[in-house]
PDB file of N, CA and C in Angstrom:
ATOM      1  N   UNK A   1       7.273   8.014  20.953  1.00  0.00           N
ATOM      2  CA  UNK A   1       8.059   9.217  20.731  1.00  0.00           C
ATOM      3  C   UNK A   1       7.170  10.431  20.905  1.00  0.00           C
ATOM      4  N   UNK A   2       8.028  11.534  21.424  1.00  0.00           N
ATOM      5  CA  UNK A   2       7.096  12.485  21.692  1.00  0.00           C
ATOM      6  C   UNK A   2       6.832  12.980  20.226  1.00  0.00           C
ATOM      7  N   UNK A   3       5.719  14.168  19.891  1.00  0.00           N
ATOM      8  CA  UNK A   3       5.193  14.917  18.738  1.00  0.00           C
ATOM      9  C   UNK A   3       6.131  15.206  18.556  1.00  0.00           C
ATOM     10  N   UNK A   4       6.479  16.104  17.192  1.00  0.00           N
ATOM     11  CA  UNK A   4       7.660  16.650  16.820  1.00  0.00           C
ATOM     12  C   UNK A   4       6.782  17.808  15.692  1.00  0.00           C
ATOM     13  N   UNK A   5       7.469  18.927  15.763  1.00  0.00           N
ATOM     14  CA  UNK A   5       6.894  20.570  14.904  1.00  0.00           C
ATOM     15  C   UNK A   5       7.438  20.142  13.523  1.00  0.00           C
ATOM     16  N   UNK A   6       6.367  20.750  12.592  1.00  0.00           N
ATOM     17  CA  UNK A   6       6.749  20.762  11.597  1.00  0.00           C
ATOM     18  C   UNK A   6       7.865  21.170  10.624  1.00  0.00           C
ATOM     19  N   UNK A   7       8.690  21.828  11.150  1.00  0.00           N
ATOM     20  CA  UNK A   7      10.250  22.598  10.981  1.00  0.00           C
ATOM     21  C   UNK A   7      10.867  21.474  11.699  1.00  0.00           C
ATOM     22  N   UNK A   8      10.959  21.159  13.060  1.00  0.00           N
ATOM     23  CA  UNK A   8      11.922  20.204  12.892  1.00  0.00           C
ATOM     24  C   UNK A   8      11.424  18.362  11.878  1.00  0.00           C
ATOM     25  N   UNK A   9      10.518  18.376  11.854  1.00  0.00           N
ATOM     26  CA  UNK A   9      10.271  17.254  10.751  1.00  0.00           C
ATOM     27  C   UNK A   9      10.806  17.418   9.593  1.00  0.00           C
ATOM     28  N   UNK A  10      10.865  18.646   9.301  1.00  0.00           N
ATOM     29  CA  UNK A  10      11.320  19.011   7.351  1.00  0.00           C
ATOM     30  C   UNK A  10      12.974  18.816   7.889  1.00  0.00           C
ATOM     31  N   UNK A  11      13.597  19.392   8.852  1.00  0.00           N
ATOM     32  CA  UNK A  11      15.170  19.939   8.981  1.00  0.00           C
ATOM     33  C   UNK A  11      16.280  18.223   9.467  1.00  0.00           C
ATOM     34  N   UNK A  12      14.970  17.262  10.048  1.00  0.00           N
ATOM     35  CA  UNK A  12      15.563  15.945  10.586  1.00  0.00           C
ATOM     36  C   UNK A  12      15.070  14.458  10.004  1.00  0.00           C
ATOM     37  N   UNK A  13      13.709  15.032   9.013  1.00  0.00           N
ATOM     38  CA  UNK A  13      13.033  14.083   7.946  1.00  0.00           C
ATOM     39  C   UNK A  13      13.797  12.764   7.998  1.00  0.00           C
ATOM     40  N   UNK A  14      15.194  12.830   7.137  1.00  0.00           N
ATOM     41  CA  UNK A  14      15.867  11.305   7.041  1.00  0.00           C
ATOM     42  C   UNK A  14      16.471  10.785   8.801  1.00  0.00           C
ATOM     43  N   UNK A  15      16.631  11.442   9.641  1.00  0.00           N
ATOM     44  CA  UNK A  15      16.355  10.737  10.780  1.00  0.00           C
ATOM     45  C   UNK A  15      15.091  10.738  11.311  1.00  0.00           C
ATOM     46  N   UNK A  16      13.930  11.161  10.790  1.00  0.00           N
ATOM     47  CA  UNK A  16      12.983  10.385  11.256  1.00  0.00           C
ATOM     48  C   UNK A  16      12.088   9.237  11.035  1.00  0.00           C
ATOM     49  N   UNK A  17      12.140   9.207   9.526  1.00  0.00           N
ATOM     50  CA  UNK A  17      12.424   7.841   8.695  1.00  0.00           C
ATOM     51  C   UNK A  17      13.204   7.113   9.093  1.00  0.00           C
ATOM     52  N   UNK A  18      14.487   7.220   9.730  1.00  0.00           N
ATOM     53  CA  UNK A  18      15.252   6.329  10.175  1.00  0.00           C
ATOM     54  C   UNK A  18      14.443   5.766  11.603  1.00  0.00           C
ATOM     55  N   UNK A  19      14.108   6.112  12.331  1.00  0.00           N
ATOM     56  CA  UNK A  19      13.182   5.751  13.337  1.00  0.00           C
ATOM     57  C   UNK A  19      12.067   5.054  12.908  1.00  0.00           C
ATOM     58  N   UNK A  20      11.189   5.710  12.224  1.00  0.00           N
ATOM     59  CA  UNK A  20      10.258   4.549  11.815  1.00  0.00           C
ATOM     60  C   UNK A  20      10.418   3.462  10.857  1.00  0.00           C
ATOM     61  N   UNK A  21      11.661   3.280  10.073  1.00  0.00           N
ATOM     62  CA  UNK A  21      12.121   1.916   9.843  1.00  0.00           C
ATOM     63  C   UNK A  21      12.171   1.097  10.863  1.00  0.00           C
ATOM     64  N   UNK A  22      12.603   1.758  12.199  1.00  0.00           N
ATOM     65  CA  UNK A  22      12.980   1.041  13.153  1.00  0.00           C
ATOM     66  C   UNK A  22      11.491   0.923  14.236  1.00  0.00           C
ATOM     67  N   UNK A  23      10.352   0.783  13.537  1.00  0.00           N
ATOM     68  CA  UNK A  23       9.356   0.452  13.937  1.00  0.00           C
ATOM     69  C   UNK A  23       8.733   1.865  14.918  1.00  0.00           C
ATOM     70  N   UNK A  24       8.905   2.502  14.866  1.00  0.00           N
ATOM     71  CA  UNK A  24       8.269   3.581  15.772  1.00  0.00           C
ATOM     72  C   UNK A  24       7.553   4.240  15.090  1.00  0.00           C
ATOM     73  N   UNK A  25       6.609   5.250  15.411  1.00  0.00           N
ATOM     74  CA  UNK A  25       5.414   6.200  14.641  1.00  0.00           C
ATOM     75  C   UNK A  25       5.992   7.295  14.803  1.00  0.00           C
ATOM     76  N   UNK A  26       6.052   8.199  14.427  1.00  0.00           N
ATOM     77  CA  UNK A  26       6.037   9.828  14.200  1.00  0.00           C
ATOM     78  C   UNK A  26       5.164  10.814  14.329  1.00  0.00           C
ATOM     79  N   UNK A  27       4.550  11.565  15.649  1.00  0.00           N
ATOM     80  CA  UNK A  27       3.461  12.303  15.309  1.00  0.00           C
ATOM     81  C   UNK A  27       4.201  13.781  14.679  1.00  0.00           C
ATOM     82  N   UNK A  28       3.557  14.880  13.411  1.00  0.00           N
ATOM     83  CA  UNK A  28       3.933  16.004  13.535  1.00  0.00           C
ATOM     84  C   UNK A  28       3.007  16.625  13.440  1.00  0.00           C
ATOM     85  N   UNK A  29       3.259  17.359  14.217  1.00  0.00           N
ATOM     86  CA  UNK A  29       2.525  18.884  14.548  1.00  0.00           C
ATOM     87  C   UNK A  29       2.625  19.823  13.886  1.00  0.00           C
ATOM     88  N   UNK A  30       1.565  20.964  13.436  1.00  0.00           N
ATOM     89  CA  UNK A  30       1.479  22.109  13.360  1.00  0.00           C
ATOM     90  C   UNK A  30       0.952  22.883  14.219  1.00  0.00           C
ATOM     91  N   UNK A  31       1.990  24.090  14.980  1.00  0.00           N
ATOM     92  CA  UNK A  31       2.042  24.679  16.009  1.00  0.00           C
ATOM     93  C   UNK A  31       1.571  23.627  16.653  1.00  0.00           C
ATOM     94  N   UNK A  32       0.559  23.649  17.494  1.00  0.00           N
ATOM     95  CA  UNK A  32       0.229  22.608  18.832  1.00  0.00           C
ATOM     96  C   UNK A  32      -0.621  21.442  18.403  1.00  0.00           C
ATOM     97  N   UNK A  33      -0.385  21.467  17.152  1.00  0.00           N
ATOM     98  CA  UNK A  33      -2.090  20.722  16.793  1.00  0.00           C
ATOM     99  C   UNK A  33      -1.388  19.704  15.927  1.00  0.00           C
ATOM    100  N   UNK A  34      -1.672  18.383  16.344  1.00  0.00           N
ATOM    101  CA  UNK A  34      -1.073  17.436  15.527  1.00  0.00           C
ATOM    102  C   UNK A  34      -1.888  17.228  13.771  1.00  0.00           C
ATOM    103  N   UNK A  35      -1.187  17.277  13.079  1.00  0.00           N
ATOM    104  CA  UNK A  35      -1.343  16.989  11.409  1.00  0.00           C
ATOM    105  C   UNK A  35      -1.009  15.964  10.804  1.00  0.00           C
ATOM    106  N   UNK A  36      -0.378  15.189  11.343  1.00  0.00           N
ATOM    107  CA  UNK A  36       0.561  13.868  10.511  1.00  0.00           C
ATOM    108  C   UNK A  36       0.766  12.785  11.410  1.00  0.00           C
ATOM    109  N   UNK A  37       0.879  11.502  10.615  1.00  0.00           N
ATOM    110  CA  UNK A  37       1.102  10.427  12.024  1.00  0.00           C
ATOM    111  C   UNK A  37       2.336   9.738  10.790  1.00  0.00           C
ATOM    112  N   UNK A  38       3.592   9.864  10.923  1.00  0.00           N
ATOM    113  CA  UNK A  38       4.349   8.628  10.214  1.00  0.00           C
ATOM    114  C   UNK A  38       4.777   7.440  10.308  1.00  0.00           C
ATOM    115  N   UNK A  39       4.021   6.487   9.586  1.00  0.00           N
ATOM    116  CA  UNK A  39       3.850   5.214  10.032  1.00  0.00           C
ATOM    117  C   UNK A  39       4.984   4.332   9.291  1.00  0.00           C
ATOM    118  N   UNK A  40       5.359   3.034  10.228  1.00  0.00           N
ATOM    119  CA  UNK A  40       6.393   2.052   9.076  1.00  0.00           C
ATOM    120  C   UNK A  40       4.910   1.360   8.085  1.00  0.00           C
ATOM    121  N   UNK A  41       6.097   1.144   6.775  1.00  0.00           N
ATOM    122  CA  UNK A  41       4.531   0.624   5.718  1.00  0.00           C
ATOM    123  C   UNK A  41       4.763  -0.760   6.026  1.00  0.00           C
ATOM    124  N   UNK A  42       3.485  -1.320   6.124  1.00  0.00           N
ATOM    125  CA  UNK A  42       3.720  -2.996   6.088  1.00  0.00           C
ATOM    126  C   UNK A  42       4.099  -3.899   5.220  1.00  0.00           C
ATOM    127  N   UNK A  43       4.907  -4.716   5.568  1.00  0.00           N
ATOM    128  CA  UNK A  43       5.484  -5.395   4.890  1.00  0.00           C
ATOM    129  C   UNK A  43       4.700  -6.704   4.557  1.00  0.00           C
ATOM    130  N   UNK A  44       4.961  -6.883   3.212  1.00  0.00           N
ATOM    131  CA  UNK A  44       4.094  -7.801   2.709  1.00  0.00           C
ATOM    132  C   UNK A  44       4.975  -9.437   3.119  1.00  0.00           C
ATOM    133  N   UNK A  45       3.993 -10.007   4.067  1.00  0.00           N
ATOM    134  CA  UNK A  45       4.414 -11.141   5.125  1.00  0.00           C
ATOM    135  C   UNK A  45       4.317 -12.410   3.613  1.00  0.00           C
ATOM    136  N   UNK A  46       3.579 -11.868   2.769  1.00  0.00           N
ATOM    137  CA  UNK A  46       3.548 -13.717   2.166  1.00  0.00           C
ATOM    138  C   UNK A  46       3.383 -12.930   1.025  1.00  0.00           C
ATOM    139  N   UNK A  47       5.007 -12.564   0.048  1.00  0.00           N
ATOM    140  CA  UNK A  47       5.056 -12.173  -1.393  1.00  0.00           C
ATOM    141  C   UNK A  47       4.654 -13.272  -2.142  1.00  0.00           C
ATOM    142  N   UNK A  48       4.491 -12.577  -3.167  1.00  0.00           N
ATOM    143  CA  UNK A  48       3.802 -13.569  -4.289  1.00  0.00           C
ATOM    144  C   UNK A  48       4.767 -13.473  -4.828  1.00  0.00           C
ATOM    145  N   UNK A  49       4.711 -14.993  -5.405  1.00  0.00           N
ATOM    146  CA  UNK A  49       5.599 -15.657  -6.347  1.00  0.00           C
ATOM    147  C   UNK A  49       4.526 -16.440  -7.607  1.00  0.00           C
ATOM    148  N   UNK A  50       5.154 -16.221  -8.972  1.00  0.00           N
ATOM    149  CA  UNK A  50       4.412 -16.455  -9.982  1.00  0.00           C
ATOM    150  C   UNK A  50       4.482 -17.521  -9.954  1.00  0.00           C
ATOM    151  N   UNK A  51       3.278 -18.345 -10.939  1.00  0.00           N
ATOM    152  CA  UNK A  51       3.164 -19.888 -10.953  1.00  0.00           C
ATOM    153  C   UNK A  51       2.560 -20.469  -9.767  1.00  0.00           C
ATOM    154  N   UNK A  52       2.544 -19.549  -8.403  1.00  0.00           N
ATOM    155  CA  UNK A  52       1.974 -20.554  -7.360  1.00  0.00           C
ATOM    156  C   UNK A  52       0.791 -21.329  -7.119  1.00  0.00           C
ATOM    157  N   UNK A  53      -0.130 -20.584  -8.309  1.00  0.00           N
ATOM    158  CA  UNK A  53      -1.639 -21.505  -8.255  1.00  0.00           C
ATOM    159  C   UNK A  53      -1.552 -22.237  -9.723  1.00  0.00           C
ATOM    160  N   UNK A  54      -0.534 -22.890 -10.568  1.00  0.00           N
ATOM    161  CA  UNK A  54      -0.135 -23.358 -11.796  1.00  0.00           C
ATOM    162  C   UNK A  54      -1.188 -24.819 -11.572  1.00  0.00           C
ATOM    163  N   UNK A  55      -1.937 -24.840 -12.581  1.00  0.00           N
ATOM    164  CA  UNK A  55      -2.666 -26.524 -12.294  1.00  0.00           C
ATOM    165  C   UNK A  55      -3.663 -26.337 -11.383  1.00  0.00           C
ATOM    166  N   UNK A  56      -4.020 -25.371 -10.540  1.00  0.00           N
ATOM    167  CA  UNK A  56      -4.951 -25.407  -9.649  1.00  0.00           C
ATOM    168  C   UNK A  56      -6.289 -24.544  -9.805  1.00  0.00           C
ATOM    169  N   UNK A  57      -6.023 -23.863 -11.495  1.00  0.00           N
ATOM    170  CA  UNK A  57      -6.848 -22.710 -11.720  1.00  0.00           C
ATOM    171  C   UNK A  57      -7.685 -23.239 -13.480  1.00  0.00           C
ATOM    172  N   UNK A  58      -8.867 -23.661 -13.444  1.00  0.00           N
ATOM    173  CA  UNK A  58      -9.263 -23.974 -14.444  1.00  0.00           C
ATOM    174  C   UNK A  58     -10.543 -22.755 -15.628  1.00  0.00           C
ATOM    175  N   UNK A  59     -10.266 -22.710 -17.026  1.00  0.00           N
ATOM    176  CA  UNK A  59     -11.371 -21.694 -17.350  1.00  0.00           C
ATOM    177  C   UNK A  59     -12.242 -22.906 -18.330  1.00  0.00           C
ATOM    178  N   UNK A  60     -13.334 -22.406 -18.363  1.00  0.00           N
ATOM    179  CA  UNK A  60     -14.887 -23.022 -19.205  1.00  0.00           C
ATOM    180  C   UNK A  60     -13.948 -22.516 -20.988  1.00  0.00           C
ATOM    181  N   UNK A  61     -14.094 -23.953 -21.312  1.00  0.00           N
ATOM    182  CA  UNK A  61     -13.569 -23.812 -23.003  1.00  0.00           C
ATOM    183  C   UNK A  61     -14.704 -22.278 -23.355  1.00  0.00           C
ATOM    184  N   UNK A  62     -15.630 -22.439 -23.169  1.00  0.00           N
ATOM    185  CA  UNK A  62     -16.069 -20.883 -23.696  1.00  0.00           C
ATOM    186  C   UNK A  62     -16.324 -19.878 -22.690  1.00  0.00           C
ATOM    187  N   UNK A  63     -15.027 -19.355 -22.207  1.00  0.00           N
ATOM    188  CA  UNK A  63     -14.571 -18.646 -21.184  1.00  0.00           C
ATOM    189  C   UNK A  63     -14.457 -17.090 -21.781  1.00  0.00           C
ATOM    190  N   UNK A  64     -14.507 -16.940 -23.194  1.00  0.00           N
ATOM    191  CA  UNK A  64     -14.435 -15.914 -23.585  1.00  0.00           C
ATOM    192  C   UNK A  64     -15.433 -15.983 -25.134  1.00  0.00           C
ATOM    193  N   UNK A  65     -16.423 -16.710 -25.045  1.00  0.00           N
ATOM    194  CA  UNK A  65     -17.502 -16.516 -25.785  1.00  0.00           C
ATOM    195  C   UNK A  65     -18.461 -15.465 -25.378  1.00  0.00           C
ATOM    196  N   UNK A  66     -18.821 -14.829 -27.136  1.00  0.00           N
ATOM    197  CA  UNK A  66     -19.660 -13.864 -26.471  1.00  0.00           C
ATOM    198  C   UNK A  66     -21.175 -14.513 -26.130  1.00  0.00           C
ATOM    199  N   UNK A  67     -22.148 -14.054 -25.116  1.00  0.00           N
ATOM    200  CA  UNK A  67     -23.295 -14.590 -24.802  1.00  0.00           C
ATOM    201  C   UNK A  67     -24.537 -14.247 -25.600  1.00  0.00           C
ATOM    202  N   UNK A  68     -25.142 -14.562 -25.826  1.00  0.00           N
ATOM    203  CA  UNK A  68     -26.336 -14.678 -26.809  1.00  0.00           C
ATOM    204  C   UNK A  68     -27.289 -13.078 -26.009  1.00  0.00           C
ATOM    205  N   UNK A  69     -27.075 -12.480 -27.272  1.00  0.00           N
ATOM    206  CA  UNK A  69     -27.802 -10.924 -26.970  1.00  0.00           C
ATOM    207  C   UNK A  69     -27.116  -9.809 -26.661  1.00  0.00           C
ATOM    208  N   UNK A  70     -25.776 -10.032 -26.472  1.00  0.00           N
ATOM    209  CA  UNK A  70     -24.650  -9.070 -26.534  1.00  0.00           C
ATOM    210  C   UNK A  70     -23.987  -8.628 -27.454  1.00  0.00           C
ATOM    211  N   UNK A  71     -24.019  -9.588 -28.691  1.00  0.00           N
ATOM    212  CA  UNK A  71     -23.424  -9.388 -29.974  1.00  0.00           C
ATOM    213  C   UNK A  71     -22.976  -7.579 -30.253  1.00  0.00           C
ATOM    214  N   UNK A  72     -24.316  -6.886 -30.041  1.00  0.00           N
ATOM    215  CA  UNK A  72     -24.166  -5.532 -30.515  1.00  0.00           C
ATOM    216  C   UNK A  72     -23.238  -4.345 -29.843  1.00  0.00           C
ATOM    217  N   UNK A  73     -22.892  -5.250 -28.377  1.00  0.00           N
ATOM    218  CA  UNK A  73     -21.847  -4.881 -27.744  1.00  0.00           C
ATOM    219  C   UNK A  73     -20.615  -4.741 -27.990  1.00  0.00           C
ATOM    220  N   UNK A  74     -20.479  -5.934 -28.781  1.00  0.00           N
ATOM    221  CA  UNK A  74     -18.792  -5.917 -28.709  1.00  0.00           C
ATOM    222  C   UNK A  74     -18.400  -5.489 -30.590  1.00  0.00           C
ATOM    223  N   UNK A  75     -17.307  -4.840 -30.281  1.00  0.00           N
ATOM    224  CA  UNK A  75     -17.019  -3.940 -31.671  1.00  0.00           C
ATOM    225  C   UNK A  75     -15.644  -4.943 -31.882  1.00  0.00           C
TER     226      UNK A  75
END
């Protein structure tokens, strides 16, 4: 797509968002000089779902012991 001025970016904004949903970039300009690039945000290809590492994640029984010489650290 060609650049587009900063007045028409503010006056056509939700159609130009509508374009870059539809995968295209947005350059805008001030006066001649480009300032902005509007990008689609990426979509997260492999959401997380809770539980998926359940059984596969182990902690040391003293996983939250304090270590010898830190004592004065912790309040």
């Amino acid at each position: 797509m060609k650049p587009v001025k900063m007045h028409e970016a503010k006056t056509n904004f939700s159609r130009l968002i509508g374009l870059v949903e539809a995968g295209e970039e947005i350059i805008v300009q001030r006066d001649d000089r480009p300032v902005a690039k509007i990008v689609p945000y990426p979509s997260d290809a492999h959401a997380r779902k809770a539980g998926a590492l359940k059984g596969q994640i182990a902690l040391a029984d003293d996983f939250d012991a304090i270590p010898d010489g830190f004592e004065d650290y912790v309040g």
